[in-house]
Every structure is written in C-alpha cells, then in structure tokens.
Protein backbone atom coordinates (compact mmCIF):
# COMPACT_ATOMS: atom_id res chain seq x y z
CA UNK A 1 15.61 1.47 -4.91
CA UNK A 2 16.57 3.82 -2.12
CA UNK A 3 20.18 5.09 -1.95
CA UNK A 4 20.24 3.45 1.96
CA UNK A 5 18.34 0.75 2.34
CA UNK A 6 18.49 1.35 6.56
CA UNK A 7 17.02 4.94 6.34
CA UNK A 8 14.55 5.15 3.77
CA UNK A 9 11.41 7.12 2.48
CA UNK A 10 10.11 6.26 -0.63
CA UNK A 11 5.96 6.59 -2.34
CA UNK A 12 5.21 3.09 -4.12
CA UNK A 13 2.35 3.31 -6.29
CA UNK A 14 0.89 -0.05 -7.38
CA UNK A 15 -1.61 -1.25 -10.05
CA UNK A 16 -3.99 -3.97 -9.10
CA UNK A 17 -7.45 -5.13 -11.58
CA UNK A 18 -9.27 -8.17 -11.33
CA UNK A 19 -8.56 -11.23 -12.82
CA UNK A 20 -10.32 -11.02 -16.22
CA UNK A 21 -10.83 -7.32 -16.00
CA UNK A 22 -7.74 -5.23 -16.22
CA UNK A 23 -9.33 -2.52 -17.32
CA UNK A 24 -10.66 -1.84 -13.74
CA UNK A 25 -7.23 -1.43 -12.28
CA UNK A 26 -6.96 0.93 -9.76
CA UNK A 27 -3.62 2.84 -8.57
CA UNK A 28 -2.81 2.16 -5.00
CA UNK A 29 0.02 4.54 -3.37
CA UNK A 30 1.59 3.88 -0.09
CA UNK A 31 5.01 5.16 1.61
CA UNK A 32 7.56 2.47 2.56
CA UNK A 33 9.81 4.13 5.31
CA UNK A 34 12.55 3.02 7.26
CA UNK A 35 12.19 3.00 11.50
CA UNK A 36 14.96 5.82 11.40
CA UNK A 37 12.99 8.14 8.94
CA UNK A 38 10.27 7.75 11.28
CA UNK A 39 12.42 9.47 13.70
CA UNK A 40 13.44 11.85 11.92
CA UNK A 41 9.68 12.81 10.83
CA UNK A 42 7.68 15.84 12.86
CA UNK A 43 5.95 13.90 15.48
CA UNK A 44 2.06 13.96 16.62
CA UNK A 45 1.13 13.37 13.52
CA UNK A 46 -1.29 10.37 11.93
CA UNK A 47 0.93 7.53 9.95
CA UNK A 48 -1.61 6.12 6.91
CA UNK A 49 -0.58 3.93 4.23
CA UNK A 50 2.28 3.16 5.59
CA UNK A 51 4.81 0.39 5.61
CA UNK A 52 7.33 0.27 7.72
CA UNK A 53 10.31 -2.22 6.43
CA UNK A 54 13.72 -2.29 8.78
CA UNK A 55 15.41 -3.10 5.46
CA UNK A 56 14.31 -2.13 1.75
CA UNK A 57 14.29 -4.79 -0.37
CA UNK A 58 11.47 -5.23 -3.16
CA UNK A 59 10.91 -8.77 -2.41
CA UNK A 60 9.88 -7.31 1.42
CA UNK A 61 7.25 -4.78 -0.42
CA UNK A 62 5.66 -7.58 -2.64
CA UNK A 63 4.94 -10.22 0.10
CA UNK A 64 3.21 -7.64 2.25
CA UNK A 65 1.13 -7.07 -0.78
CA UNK A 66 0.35 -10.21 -1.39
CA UNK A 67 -0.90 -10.50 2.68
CA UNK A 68 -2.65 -8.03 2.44
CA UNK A 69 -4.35 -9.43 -1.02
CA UNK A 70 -4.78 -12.80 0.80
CA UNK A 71 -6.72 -10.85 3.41
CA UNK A 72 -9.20 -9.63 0.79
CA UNK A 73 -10.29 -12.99 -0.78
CA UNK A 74 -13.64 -13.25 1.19
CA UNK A 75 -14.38 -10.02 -0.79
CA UNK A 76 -17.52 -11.21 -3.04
CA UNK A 77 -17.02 -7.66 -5.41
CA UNK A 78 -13.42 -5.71 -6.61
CA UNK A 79 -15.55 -2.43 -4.72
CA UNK A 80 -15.24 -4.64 -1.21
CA UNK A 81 -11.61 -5.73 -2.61
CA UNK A 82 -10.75 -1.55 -3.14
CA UNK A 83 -12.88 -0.40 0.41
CA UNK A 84 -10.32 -3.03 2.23
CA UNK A 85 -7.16 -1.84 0.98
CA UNK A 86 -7.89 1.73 0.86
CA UNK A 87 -7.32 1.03 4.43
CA UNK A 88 -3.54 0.15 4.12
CA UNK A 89 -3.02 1.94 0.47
CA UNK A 90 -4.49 5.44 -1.04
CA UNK A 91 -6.47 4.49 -4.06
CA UNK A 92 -5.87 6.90 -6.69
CA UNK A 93 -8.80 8.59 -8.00
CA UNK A 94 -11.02 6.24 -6.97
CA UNK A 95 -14.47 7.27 -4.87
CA UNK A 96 -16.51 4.49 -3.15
CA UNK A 97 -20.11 4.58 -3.14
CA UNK A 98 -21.95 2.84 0.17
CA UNK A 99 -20.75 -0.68 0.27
C-alpha cells in the first residue's frame, strides 16, 4: 500500500497460469500511478503498462484485472491469452513466437 493513496507510484507484479496448469504462470508487471504523479513525471514520454487509479485501493487494481481477463476469454490458447495482455502488462521473461 502506498503511503498516500492520492499521489501514488507503485510496480505491481502479478502471477496469472491457466486453469489446470499453474505451472505455466507467467509474471505480469505494470505501474499503478496516481493523476498527480503523472504530473509530476518528465513529459513527452510513452505511458505503457500503466494504470492510472485517482485513489489506491487494492480492490480498484483487482477488478481492472479481472476486465481485462474478461477481455481475453475468446483467446482459444494461454500464448493468445499472454500476446493480449502484454499489451496492458510487461510479461516477465516471457518471448512470443508468431501467433
């Protein structure tokens, strides 16, 4: 938990596997940040995995997760499932072939 939960920068690293076969889990990192440590970050610069929450809260952090997991479903393989959310969180040394 941040020390303010209004001006916040923090790297979340999560562990996600499909059902049946944890032992494919892959390490996603993201940053959540606050709107006023935005400001205070050097401008003109690219913003990736990213989320940008006007209040930490954990709660906040897991539903947007679990939207962004819900967005994935049509996925037919966990490669398709990774390629999609390496788009919103860093997977940790991970490489994708051509999907």
């Amino acid at each position: 938990m941040p020390d303010d939960r209004h001006h916040f920068r923090i790297e979340i690293e999560v562990m996600l596997a499909p059902v049946g076969r944890e032992s494919d889990d892959v390490v996603f990192s993201f940053s959540a940040v606050s709107p006023s440590a935005l400001i205070t970050d050097p401008m003109n610069a690219f913003i990736s995995n990213t989320l940008v929450l006007s209040e930490f809260s954990w709660s906040e952090v897991r539903r947007h997760i679990e939207r962004l997991l819900m967005q994935v479903q049509s996925c037919s393989t966990w490669e398709c499932v990774a390629y999609r959310l390496a788009g919103y969180m860093r997977p940790l040394g991970l490489t994708f072939n051509a999907l």
